[in-house]
Structures are given as C-alpha cells and as structure tokens.
N, C-alpha and C. Protein backbone atom coordinates (compact mmCIF):
# COMPACT_ATOMS: atom_id res chain seq x y z
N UNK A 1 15.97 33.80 -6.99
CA UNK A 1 16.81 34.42 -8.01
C UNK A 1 16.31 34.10 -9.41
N UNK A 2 15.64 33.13 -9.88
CA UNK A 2 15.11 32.55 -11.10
C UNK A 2 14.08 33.59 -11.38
N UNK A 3 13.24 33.85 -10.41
CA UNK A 3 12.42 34.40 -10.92
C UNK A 3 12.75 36.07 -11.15
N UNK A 4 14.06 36.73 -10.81
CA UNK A 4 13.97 38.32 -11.26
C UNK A 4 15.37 37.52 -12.45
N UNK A 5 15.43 36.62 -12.97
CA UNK A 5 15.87 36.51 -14.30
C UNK A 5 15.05 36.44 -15.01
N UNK A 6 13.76 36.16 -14.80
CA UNK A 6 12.82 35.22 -15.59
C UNK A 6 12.68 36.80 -15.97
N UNK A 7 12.25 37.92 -14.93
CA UNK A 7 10.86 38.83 -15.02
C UNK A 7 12.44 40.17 -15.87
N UNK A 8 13.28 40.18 -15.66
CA UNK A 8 14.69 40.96 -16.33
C UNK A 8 14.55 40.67 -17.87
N UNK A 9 14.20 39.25 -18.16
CA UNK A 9 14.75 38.81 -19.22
C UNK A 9 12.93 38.99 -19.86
N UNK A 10 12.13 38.79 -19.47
CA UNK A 10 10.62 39.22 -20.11
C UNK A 10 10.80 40.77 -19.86
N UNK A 11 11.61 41.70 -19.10
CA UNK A 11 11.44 43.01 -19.63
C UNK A 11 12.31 43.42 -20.82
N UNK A 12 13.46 42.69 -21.11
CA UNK A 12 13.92 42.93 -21.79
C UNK A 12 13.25 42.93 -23.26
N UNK A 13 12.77 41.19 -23.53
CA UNK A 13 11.85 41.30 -24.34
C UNK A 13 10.81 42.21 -24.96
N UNK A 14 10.18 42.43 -23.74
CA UNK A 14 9.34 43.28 -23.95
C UNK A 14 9.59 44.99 -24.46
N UNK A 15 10.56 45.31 -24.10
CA UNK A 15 11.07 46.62 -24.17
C UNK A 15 11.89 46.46 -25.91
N UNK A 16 12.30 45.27 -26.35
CA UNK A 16 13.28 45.26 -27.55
C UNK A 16 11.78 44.55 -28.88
N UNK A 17 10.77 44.61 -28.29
CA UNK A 17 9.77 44.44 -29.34
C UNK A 17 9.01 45.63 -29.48
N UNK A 18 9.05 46.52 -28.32
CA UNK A 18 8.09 47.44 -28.56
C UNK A 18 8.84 48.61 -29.29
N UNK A 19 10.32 48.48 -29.37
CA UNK A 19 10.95 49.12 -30.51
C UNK A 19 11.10 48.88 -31.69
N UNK A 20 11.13 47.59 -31.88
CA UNK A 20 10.81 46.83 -33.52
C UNK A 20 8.99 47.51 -33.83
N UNK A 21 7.90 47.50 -32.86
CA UNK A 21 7.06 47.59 -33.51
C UNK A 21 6.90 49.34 -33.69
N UNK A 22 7.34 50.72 -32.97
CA UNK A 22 7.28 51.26 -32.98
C UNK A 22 8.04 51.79 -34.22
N UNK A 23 9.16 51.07 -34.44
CA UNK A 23 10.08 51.71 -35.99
C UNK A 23 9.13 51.11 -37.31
N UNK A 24 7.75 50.51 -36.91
CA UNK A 24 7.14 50.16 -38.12
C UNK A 24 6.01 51.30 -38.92
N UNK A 25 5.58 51.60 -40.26
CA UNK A 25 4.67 52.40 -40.32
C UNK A 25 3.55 52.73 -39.93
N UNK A 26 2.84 53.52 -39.07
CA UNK A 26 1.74 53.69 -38.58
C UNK A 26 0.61 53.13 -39.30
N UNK A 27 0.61 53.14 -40.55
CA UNK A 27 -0.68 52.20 -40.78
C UNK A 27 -0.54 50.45 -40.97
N UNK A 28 0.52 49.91 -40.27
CA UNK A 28 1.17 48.90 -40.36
C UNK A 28 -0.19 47.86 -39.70
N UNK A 29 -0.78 46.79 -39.58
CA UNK A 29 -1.39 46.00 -38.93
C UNK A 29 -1.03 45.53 -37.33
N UNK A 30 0.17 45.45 -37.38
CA UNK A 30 0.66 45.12 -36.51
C UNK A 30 0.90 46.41 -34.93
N UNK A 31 1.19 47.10 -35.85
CA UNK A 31 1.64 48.36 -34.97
C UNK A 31 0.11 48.82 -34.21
N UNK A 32 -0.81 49.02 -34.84
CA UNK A 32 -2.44 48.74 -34.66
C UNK A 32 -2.58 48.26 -33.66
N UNK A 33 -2.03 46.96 -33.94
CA UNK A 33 -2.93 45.68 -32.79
C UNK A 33 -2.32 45.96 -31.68
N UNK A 34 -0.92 46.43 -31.96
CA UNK A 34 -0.12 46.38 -30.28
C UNK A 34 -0.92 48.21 -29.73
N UNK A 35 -0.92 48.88 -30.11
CA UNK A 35 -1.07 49.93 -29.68
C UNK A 35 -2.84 49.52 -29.47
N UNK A 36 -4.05 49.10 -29.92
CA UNK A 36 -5.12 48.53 -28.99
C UNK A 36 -4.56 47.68 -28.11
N UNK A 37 -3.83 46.39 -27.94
CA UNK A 37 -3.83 46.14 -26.33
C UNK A 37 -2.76 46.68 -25.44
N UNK A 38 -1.92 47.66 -26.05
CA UNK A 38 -1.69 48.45 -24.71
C UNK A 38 -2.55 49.16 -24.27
N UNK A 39 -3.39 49.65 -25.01
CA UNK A 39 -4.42 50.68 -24.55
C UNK A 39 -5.13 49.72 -23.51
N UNK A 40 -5.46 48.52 -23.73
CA UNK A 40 -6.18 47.63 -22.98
C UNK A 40 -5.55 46.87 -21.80
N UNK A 41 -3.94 46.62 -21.42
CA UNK A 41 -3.23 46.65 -20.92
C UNK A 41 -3.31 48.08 -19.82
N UNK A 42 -3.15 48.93 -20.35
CA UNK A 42 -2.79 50.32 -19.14
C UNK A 42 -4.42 50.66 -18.79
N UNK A 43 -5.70 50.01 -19.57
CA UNK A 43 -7.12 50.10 -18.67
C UNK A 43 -6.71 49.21 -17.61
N UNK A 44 -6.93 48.43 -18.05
CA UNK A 44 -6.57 47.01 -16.75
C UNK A 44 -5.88 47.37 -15.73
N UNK A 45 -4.57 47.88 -15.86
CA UNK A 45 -3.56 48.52 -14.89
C UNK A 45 -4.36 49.34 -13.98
N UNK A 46 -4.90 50.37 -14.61
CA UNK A 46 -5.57 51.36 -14.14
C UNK A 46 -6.90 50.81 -12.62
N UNK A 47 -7.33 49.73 -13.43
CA UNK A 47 -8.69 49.54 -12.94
C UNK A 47 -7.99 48.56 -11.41
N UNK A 48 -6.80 47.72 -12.16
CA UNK A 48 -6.09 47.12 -10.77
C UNK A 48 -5.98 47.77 -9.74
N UNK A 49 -5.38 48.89 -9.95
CA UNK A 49 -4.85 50.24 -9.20
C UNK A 49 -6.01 50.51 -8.45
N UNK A 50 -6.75 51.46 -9.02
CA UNK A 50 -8.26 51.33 -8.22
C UNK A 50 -8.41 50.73 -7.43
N UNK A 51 -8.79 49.35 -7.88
CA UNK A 51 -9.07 47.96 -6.81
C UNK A 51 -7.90 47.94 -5.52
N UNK A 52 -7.21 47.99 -5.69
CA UNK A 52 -6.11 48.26 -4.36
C UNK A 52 -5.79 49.46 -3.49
N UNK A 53 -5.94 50.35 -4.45
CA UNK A 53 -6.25 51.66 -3.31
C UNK A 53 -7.77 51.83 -2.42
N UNK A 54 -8.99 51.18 -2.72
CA UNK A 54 -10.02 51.17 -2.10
C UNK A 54 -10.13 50.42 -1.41
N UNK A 55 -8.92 48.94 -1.27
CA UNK A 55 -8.83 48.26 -0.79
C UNK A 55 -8.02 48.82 0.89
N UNK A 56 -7.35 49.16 0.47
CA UNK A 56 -6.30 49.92 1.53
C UNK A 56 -6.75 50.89 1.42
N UNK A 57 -7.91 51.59 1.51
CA UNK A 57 -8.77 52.66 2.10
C UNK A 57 -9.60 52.09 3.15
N UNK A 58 -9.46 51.14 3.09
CA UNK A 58 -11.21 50.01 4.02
C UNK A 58 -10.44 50.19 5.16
C-alpha cells in the first residue's frame, strides 16, 4: 500500500508542476528545459517499449 501512495502522490506532483510550468511564457528558461527532457523522457519510453515488445516477440 506505501508504495501506490508513494507513486499517487509523485503523480500528483508531477501533474501540478507541469501546470505551473506550462502557465509560464514560452520563451521562459525553464519551460525550455522541461519541454527538452520530456522530449527525452517520451524517447526513452519509446525505445523501452521497443525493447519489450521484441522481447515478447522471441
């Protein structure tokens, strides 16, 4: 049970920052940096994904 508080309470987080950074101005520094590592975040995802479907193709 600790741990789907832990992972509830890091989505929450996560979901109530990416609205603070999204209400900021596009040429903001910050807004920048998060929007490169999501981009780098959803590669990764991507490439995970991959790796497990070829996996469970074998």
């Amino acid at each position: 049970m600790k741990a789907k508080g832990l992972a509830i309470t890091l989505g929450i987080g996560a979901a109530a920052g990416a609205v603070a950074i999204m209400m900021m101005p596009k040429n903001n520094p910050a807004r920048k940096l998060a929007a490169e590592t999501a981009d780098k975040v959803e590669h990764a995802a991507w490439k995970m994904s991959d790796r497990i479907s070829q996996k469970l193709d074998m």
